[in-house]
C-alpha atoms as a PDB file:
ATOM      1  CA  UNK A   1       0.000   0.000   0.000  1.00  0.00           C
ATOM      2  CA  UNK A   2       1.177   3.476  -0.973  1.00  0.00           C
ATOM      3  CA  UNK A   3       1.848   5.860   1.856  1.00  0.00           C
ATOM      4  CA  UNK A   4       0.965   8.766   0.339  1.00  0.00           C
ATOM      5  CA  UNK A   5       0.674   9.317  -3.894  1.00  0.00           C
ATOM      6  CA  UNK A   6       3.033   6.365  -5.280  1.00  0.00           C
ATOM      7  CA  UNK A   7       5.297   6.652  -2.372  1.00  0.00           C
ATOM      8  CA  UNK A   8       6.037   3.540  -1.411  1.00  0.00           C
ATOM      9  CA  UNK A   9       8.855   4.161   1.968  1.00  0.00           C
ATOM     10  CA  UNK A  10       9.642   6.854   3.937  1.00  0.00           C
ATOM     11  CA  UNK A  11      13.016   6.700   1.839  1.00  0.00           C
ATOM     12  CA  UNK A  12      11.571   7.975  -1.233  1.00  0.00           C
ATOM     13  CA  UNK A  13       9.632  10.722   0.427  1.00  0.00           C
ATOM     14  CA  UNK A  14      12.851  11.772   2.226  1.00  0.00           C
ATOM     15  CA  UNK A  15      14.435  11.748  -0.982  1.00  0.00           C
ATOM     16  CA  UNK A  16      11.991  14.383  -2.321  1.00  0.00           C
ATOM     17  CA  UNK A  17      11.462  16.610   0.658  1.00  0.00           C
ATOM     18  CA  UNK A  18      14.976  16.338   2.714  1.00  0.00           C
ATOM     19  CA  UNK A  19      16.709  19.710   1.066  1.00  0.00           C
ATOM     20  CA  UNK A  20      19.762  18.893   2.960  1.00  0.00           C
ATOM     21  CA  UNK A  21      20.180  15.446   2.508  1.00  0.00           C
ATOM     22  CA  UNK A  22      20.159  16.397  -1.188  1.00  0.00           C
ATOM     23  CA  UNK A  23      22.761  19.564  -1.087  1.00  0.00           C
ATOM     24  CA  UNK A  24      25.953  18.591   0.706  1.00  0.00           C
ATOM     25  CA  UNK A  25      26.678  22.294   1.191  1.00  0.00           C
ATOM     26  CA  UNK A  26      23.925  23.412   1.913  1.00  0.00           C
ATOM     27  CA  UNK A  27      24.284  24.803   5.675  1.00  0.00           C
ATOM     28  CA  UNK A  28      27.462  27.532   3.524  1.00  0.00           C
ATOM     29  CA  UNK A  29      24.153  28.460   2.065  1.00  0.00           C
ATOM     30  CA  UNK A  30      22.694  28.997   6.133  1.00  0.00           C
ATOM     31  CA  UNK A  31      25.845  30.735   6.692  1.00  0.00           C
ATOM     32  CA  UNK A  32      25.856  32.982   3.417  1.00  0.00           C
ATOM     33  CA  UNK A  33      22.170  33.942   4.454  1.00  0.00           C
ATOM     34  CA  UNK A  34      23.272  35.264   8.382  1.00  0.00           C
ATOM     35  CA  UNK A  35      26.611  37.162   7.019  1.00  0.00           C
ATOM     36  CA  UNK A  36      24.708  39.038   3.940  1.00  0.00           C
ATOM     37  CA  UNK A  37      22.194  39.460   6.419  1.00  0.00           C
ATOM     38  CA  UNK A  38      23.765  40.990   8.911  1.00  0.00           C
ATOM     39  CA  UNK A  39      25.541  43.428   6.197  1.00  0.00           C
ATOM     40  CA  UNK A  40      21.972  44.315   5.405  1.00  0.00           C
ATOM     41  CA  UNK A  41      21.361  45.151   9.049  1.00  0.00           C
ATOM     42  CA  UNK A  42      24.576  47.243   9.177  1.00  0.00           C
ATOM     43  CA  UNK A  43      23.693  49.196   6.184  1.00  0.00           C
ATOM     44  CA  UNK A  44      19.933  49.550   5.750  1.00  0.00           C
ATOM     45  CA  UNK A  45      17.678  51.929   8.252  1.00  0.00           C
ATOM     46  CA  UNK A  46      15.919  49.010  10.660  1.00  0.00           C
ATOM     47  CA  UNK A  47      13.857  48.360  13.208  1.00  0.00           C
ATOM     48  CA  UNK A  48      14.515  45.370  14.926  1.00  0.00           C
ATOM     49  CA  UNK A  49      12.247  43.014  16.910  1.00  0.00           C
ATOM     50  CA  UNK A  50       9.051  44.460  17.003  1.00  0.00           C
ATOM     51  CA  UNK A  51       6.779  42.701  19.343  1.00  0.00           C
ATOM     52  CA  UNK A  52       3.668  41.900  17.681  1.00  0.00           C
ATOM     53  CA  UNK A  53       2.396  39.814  20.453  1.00  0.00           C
ATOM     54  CA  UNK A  54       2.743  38.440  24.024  1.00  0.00           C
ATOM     55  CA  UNK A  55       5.209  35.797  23.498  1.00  0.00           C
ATOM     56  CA  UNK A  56       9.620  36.405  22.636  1.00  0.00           C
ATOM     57  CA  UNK A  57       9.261  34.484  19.280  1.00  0.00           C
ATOM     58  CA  UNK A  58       6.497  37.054  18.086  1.00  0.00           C
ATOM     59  CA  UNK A  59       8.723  39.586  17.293  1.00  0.00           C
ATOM     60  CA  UNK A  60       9.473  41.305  13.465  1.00  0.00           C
ATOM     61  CA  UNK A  61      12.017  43.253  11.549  1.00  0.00           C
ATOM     62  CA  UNK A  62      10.868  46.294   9.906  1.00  0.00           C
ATOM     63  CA  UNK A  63      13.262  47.815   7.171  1.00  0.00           C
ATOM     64  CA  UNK A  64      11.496  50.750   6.084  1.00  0.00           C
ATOM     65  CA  UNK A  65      11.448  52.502   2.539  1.00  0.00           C
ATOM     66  CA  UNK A  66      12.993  56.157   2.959  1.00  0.00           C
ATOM     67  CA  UNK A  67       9.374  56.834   1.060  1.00  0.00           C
ATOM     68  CA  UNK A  68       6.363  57.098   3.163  1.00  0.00           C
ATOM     69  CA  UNK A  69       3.469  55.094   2.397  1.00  0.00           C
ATOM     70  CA  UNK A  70       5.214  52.548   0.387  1.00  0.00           C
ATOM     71  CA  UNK A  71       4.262  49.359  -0.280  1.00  0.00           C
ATOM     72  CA  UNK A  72       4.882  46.643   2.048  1.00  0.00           C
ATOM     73  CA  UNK A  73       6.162  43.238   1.700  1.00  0.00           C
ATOM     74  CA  UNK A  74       5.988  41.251   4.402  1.00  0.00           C
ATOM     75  CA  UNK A  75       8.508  38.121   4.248  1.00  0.00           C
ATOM     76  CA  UNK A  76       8.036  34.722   6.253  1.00  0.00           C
ATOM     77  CA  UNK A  77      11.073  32.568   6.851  1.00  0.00           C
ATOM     78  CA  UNK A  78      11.648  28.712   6.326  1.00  0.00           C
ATOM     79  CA  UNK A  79      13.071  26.093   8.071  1.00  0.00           C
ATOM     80  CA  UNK A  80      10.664  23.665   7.626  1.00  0.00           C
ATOM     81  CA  UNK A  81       8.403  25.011  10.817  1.00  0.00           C
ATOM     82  CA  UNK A  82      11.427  23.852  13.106  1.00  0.00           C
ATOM     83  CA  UNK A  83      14.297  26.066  12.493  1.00  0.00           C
ATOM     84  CA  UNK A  84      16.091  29.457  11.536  1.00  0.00           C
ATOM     85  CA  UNK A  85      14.833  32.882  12.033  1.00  0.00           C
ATOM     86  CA  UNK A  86      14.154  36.478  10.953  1.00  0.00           C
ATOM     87  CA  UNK A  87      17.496  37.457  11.594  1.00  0.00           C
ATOM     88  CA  UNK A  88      19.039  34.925   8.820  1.00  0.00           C
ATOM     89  CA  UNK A  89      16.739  36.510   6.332  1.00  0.00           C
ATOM     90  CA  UNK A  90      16.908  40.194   6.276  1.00  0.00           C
ATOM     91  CA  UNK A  91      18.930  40.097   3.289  1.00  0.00           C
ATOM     92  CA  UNK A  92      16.141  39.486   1.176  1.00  0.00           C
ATOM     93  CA  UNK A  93      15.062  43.356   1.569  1.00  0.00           C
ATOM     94  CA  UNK A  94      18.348  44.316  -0.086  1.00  0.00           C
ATOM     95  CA  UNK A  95      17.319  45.930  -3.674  1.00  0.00           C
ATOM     96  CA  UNK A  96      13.174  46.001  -2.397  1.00  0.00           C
ATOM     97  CA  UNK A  97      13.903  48.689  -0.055  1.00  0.00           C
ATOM     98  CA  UNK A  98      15.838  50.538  -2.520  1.00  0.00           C
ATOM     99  CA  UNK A  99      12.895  50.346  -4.851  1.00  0.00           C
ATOM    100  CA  UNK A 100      10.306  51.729  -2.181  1.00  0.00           C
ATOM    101  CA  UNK A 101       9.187  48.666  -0.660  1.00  0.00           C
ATOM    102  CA  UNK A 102       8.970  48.517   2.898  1.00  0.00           C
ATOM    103  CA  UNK A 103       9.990  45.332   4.194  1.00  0.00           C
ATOM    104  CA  UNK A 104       8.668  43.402   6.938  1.00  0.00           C
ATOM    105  CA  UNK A 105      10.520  40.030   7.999  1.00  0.00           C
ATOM    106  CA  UNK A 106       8.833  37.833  10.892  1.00  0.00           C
ATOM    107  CA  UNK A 107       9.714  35.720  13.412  1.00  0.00           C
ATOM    108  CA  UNK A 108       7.463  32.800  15.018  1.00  0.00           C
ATOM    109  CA  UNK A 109       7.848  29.903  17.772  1.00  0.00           C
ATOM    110  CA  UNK A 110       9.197  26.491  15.988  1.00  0.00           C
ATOM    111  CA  UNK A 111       8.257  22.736  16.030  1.00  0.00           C
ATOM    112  CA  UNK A 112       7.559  20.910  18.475  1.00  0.00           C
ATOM    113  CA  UNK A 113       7.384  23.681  21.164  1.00  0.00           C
ATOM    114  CA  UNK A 114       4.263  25.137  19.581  1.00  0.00           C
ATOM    115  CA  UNK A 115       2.324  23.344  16.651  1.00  0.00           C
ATOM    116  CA  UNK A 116       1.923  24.227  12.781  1.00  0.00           C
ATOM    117  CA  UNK A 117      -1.459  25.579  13.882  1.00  0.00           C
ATOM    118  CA  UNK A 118      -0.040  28.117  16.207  1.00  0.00           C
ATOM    119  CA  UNK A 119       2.406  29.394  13.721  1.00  0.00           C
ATOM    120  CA  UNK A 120      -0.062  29.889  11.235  1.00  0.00           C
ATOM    121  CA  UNK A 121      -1.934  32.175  14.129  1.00  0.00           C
ATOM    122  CA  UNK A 122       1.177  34.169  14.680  1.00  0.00           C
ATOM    123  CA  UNK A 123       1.688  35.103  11.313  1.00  0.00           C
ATOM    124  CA  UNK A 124      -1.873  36.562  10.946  1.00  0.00           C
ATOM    125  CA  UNK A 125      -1.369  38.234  14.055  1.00  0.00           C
ATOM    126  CA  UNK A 126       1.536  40.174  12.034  1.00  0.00           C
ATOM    127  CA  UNK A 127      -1.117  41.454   9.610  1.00  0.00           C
ATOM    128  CA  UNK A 128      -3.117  42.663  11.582  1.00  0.00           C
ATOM    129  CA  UNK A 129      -0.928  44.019  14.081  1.00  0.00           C
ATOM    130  CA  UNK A 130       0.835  45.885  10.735  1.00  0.00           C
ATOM    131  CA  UNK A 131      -2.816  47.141   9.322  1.00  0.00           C
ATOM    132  CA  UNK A 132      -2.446  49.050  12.669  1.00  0.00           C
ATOM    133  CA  UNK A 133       1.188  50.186  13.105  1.00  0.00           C
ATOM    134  CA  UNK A 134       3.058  49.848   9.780  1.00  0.00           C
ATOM    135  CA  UNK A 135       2.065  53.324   8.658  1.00  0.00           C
ATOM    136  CA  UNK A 136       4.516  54.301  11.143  1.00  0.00           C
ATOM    137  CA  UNK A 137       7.446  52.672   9.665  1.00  0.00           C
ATOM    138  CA  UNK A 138       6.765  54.141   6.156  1.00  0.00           C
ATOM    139  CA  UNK A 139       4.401  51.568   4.967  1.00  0.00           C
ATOM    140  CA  UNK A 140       0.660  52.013   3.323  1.00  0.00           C
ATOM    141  CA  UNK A 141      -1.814  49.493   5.296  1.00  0.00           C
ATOM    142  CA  UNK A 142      -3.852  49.194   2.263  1.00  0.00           C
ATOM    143  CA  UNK A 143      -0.773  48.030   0.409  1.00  0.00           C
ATOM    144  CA  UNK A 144       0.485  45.253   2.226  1.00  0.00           C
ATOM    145  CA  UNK A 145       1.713  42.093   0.454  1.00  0.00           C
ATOM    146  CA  UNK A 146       2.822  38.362   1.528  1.00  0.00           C
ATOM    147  CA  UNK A 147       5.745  36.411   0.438  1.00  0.00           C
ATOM    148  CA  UNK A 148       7.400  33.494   2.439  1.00  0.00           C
ATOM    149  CA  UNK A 149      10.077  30.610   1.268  1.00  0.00           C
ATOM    150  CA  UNK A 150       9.491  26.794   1.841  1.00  0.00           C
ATOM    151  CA  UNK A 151       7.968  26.424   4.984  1.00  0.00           C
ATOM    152  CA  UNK A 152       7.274  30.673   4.516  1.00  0.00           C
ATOM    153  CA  UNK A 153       5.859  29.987   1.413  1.00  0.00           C
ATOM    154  CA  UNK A 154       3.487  27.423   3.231  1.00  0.00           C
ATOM    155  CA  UNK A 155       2.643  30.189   5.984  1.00  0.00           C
ATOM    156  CA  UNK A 156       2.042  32.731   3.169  1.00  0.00           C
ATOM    157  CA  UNK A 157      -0.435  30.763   1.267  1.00  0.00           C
ATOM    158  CA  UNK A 158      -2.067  29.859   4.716  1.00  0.00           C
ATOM    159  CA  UNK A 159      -2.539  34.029   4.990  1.00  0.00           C
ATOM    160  CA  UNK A 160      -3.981  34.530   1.604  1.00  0.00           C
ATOM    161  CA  UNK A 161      -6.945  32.212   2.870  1.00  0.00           C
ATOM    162  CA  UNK A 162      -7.688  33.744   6.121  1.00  0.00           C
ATOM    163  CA  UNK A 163     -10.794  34.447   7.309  1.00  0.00           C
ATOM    164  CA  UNK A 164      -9.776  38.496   8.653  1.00  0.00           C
ATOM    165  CA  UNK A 165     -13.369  39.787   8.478  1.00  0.00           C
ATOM    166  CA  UNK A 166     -14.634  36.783  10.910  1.00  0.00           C
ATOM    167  CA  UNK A 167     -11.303  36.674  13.067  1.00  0.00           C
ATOM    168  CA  UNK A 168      -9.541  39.645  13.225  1.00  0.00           C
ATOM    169  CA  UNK A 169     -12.727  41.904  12.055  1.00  0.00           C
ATOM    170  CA  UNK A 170     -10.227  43.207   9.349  1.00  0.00           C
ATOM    171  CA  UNK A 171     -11.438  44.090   5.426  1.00  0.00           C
ATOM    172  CA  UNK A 172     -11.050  40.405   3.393  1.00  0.00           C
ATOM    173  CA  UNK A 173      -8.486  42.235   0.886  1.00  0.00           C
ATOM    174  CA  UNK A 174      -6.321  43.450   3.882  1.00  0.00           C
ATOM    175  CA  UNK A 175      -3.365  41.493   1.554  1.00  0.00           C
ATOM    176  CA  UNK A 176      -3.346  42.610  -2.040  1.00  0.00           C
ATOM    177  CA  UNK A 177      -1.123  39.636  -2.843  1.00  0.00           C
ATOM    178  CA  UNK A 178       1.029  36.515  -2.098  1.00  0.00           C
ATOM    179  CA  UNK A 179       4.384  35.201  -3.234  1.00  0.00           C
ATOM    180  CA  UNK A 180       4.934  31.968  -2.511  1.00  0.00           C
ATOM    181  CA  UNK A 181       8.421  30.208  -3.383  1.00  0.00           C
ATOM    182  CA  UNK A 182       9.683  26.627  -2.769  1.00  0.00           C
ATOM    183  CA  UNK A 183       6.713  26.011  -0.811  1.00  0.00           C
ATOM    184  CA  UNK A 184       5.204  22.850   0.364  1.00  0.00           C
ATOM    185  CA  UNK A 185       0.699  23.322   0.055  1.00  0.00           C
ATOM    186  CA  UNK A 186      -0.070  19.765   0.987  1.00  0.00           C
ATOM    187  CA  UNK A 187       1.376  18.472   4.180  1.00  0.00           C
ATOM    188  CA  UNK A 188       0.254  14.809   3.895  1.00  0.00           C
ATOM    189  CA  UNK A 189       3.601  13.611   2.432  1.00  0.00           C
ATOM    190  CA  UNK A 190       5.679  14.944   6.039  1.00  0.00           C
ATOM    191  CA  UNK A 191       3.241  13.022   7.880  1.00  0.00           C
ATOM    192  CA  UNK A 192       5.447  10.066   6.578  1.00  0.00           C
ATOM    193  CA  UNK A 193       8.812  11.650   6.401  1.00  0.00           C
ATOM    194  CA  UNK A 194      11.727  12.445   8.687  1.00  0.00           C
ATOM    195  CA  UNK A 195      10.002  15.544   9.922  1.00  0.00           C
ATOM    196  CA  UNK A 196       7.399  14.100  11.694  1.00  0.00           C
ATOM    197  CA  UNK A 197       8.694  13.385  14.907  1.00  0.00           C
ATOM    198  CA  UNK A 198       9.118  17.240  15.530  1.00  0.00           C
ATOM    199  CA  UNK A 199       5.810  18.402  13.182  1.00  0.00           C
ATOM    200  CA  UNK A 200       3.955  15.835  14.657  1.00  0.00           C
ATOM    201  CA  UNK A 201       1.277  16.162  12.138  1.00  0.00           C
ATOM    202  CA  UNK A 202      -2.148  14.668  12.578  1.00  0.00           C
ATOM    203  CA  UNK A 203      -4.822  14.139   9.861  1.00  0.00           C
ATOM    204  CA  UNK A 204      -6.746  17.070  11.724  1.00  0.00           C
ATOM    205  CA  UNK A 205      -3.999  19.224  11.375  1.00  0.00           C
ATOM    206  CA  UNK A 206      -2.855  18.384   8.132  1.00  0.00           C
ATOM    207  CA  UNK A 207      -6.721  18.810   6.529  1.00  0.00           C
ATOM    208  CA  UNK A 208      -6.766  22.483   8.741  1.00  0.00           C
ATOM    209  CA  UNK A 209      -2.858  23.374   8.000  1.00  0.00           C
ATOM    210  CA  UNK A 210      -3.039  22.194   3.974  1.00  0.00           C
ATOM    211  CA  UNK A 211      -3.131  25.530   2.100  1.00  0.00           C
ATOM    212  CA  UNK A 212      -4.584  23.559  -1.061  1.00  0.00           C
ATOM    213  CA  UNK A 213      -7.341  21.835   1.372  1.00  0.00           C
ATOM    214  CA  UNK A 214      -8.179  25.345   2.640  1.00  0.00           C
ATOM    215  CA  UNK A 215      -8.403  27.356  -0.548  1.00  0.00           C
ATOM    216  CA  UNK A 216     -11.095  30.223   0.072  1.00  0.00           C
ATOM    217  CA  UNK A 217     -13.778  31.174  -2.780  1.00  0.00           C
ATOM    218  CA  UNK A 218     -12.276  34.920  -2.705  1.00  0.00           C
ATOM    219  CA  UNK A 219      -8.490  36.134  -2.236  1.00  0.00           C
ATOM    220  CA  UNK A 220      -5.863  37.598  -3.618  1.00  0.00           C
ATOM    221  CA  UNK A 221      -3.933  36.795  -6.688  1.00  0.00           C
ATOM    222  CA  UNK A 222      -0.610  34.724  -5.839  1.00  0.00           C
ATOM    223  CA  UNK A 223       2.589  33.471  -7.611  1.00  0.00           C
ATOM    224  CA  UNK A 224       4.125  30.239  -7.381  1.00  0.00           C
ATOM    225  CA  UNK A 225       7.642  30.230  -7.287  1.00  0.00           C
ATOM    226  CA  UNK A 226      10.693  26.897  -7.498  1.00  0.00           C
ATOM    227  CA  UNK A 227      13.839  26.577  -8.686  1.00  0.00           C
ATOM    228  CA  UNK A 228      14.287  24.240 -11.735  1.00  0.00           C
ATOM    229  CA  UNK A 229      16.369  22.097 -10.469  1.00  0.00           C
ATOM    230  CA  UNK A 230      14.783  21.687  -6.834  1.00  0.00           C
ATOM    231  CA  UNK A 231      12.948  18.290  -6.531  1.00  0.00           C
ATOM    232  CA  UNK A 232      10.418  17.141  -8.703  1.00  0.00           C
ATOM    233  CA  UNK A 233       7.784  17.064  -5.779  1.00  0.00           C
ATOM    234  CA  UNK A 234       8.337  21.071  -5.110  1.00  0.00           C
ATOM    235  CA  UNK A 235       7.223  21.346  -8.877  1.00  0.00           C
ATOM    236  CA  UNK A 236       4.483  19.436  -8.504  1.00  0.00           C
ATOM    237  CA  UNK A 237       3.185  21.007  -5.211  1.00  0.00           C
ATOM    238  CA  UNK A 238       2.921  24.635  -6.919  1.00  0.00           C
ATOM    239  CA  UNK A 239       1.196  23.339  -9.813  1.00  0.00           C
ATOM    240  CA  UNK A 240      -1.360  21.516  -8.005  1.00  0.00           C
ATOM    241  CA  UNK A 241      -1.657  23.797  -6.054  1.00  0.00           C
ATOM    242  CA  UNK A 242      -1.972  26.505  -8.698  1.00  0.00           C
ATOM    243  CA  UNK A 243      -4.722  24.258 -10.818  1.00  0.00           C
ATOM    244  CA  UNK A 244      -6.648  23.976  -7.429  1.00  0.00           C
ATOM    245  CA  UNK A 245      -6.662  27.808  -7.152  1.00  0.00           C
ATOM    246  CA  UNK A 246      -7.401  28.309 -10.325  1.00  0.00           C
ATOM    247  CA  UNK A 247     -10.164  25.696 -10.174  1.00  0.00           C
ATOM    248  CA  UNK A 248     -11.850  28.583  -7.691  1.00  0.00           C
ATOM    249  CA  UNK A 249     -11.391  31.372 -10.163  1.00  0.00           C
ATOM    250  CA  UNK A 250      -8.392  32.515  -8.109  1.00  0.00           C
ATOM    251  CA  UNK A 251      -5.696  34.744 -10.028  1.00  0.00           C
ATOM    252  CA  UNK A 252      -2.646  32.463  -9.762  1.00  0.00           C
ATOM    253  CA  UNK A 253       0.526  32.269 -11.727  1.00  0.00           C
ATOM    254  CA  UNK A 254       3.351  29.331 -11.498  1.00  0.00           C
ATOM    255  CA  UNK A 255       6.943  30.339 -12.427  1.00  0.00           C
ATOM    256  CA  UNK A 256      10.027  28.151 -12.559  1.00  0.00           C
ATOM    257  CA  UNK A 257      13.302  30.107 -12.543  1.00  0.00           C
ATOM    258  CA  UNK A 258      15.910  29.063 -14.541  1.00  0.00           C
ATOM    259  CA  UNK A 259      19.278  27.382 -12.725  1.00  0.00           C
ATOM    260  CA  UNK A 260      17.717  28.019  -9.363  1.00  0.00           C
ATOM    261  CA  UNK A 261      18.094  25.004  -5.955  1.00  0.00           C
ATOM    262  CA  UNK A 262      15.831  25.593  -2.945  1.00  0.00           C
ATOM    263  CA  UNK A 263      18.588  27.717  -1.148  1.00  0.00           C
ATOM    264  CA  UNK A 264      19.736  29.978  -4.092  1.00  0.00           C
ATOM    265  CA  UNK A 265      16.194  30.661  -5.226  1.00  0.00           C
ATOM    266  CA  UNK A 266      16.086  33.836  -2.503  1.00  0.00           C
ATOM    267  CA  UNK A 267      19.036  35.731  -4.387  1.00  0.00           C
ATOM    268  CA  UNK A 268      16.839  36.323  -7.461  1.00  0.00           C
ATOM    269  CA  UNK A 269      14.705  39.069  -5.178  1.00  0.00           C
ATOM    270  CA  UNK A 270      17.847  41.198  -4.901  1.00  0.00           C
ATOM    271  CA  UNK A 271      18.730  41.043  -8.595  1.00  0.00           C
ATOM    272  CA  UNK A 272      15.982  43.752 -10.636  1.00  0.00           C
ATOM    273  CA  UNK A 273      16.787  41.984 -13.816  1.00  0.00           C
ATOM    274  CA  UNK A 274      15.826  38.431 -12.761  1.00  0.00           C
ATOM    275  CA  UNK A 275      12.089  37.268 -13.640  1.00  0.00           C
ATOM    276  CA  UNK A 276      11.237  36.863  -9.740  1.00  0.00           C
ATOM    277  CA  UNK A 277      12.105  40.304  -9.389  1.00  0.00           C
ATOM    278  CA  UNK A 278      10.139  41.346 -12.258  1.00  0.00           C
ATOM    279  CA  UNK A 279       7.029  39.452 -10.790  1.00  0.00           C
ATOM    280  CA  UNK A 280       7.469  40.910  -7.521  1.00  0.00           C
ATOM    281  CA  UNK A 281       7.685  44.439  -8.660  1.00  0.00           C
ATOM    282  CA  UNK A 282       4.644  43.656 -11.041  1.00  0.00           C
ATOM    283  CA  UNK A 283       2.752  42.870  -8.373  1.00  0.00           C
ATOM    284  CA  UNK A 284       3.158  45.783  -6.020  1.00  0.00           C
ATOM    285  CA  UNK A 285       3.299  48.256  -8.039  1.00  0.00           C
ATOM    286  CA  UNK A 286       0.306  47.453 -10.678  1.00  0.00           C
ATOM    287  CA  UNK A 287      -1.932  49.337  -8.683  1.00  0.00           C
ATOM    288  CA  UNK A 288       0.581  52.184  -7.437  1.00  0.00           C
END
């Protein structure tokens, strides 16, 4: 019997979904994220950790745009819901702050201490606490955009179907739209993988936490985002998940860039010539 698809072993799954396992070097890449990171820190006008709510994890990075009422992208990190933080990713604002984006970068409790469930709630909490407060740092609340890598990307697609008028009594188009690369949309495959002894997923949780099992009848348009040569099952999660979108009348685009891995996908948003760039840009600024 299958586990999951025609999975057959946890081996094959981990073969699809175990990043590391499948780039030797790929903790130079950690390293190369925290150093150009911390250059951005050093060189960039920021505002670091932000409490957005009661707990230390819910804190966020604010690099402003020396132009009031920019737009605002706010970025959620990966780490597969278990590691990292915002501080290894404030690179990714480079070249967006220079072209009057505002950028937001969050930081959330991990796996196992709090569940998938509860990060998902701390991220919306960042929206709404930024529909509120962002205007002070330079950004336009009724421009406020999500993008998130891997287990980010996950988190942002989770966002773009939130309920805000019902939970957080917030207008349903509080984000204007979603960027979602290298992401994972349907968790059912972890349940079997390495990952699950920290993610401890249940069926409950997975149906609840699946962004393409959750996909609302109204939202904003998103982008879906992977590196060509990332694993075949990162394809195929943003195109399902794009048909099933789509399938709703949902605006939503799928993009592979060209030469990209899971790790060196991020560099594209601080190069303005490269297509994810482009997208971005397209994005924010269509309605500017």
């Amino acid at each position: 019997m299958n586990l999951y698809r025609d999975f057959n072993s946890q081996e094959e799954i981990d073969a699809q979904y175990n990043i590391g396992a499948g780039m030797p070097d790929w903790e130079s890449c950690i390293e190369r994220y925290t150093a150009d990171s911390e250059t951005v820190r050093q060189t960039l006008d920021c505002e670091l950790d932000i409490a957005y709510g009661p707990t230390l994890d819910e804190q966020l990075d604010i690099l402003p745009s020396a132009r009031p009422d920019s737009p605002v992208l706010v970025f959620i990190h990966g780490g597969y819901w278990r590691a990292l933080s915002s501080k290894e990713f404030s690179f990714v604002a480079r070249t967006l702050v220079k072209q009057d984006i505002t950028v937001v970068v969050s930081n959330y409790s991990l796996c196992p201490k709090v569940s998938i469930a509860e990060i998902t709630r701390q991220n919306r909490a960042v929206i709404a606490w930024l529909r509120r407060h962002v205007q002070q740092y330079h950004g336009d609340p009724d421009k406020i955009f999500i993008s998130g890598h891997s287990a980010g990307a996950h988190l942002a697609a989770m966002l773009c179907s939130s309920d805000w008028r019902g939970e957080y009594g917030l207008n349903p188009d509080v984000i204007k739209g979603g960027i979602a690369i290298s992401g994972v949309y349907d968790l059912q495959p972890l349940r079997y993988s390495y990952l699950q002894p920290v993610l401890l997923l249940s069926h409950e949780l997975i149906r609840e936490q699946s962004p393409c099992f959750v996909i609302p009848d109204s939202g904003p348009g998103m982008l879906m985002s992977v590196g060509e040569k990332e694993a075949s099952e990162f394809h195929r999660q943003a195109r399902d998940y794009q048909q099933a979108r789509q399938a709703k009348g949902l605006k939503s685009l799928f993009q592979v860039e060209k030469g990209e891995y899971h790790f060196s996908i991020l560099y594209q948003l601080l190069d303005p010539n490269s297509a994810l760039f482009g997208k971005v840009m397209e994005m924010m600024t269509s309605s500017d």
